[in-house]
C-alpha atoms as a PDB file:
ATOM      1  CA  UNK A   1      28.946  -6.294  -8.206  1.00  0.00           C
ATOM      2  CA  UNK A   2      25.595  -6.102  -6.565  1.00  0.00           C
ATOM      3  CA  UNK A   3      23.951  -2.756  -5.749  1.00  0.00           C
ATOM      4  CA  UNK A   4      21.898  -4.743  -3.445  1.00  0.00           C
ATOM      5  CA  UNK A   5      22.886  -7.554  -1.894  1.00  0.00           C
ATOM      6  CA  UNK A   6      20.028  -8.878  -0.108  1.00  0.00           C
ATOM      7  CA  UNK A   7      17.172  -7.700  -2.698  1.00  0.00           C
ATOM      8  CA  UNK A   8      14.818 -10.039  -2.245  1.00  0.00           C
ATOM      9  CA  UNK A   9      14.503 -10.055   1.484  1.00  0.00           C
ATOM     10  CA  UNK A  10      14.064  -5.977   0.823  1.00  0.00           C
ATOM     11  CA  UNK A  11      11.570  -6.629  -1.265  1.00  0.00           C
ATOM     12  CA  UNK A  12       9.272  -8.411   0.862  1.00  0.00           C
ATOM     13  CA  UNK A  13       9.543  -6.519   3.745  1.00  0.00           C
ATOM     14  CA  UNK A  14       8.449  -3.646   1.466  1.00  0.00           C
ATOM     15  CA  UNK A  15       5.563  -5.538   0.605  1.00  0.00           C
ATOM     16  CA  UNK A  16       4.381  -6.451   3.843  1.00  0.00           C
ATOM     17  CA  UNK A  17       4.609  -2.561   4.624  1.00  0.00           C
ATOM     18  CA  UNK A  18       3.152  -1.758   1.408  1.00  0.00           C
ATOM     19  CA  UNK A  19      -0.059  -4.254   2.048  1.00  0.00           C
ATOM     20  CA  UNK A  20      -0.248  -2.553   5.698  1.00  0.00           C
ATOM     21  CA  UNK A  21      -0.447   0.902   3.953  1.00  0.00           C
ATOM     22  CA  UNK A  22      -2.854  -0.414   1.151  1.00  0.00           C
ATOM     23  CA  UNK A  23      -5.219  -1.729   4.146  1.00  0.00           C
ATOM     24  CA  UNK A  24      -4.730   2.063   5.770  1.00  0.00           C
ATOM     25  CA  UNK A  25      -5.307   3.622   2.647  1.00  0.00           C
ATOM     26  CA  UNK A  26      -8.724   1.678   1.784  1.00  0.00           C
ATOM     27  CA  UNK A  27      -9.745   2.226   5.787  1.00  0.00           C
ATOM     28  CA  UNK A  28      -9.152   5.706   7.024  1.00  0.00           C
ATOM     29  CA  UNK A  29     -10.379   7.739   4.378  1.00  0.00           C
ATOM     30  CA  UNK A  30     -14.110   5.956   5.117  1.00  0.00           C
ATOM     31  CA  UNK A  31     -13.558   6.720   9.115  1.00  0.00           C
ATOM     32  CA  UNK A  32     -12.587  10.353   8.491  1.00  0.00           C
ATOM     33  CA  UNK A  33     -16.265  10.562   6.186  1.00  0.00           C
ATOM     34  CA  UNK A  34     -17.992   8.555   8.932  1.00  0.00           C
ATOM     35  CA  UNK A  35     -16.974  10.774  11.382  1.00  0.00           C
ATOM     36  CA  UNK A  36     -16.323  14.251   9.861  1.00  0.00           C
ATOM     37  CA  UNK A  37     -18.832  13.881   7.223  1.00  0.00           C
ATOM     38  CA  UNK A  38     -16.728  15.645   4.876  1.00  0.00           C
ATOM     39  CA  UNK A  39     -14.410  13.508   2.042  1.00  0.00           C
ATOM     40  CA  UNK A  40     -10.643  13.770   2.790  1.00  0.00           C
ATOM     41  CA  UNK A  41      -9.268  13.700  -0.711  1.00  0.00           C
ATOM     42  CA  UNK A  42     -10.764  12.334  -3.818  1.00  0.00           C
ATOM     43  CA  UNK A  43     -12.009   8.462  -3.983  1.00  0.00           C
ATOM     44  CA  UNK A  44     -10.193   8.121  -7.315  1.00  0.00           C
ATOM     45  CA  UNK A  45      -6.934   9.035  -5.819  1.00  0.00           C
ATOM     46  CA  UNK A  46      -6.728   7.106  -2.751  1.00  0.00           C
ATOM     47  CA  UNK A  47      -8.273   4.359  -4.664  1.00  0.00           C
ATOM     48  CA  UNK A  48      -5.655   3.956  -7.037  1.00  0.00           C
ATOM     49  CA  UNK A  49      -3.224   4.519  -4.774  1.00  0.00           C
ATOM     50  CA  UNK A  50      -4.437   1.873  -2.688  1.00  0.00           C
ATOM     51  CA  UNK A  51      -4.469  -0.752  -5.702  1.00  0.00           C
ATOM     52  CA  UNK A  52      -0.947   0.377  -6.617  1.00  0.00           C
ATOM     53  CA  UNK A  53       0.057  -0.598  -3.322  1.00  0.00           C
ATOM     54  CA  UNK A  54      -1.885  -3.925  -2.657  1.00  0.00           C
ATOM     55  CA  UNK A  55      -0.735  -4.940  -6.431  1.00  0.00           C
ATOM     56  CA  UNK A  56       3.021  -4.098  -5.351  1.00  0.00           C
ATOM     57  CA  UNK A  57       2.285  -5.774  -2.320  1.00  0.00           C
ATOM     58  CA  UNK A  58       1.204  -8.598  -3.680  1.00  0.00           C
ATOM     59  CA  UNK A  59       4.135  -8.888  -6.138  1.00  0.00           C
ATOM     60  CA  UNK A  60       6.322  -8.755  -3.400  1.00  0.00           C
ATOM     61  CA  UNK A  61       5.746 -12.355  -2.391  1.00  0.00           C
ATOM     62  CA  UNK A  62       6.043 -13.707  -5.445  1.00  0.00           C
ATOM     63  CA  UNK A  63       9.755 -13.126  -5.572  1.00  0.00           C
ATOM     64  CA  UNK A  64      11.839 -15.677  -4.502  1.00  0.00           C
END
């Protein structure tokens, strides 16, 4: 018994969404400081956030 039965297809359409987020995540903090002038949340944060996401992204195609 399968708790998933279609895992891998799952999985990369996580990790297409995942490298769209990582993209959003590395972009729109720098738009809101361009425009605002004022830092939305910490660069460490969204940083590693963003790397967690590209990384899991990335994974994601890997799994066949």
């Amino acid at each position: 018994m399968k708790l998933t039965p279609n895992i891998r297809q799952k999985m990369r359409a996580y990790s297409i969404w995942a490298l769209i987020l990582s993209l959003a995540l590395f972009l729109l903090p720098e738009f809101y400081f361009a425009y605002v002038g004022a830092e939305l949340a910490s660069p460490y944060l969204v940083g590693r956030l963003a790397l967690f996401m590209g990384v899991f992204g990335i994974v994601g195609w890997f799994i066949d």
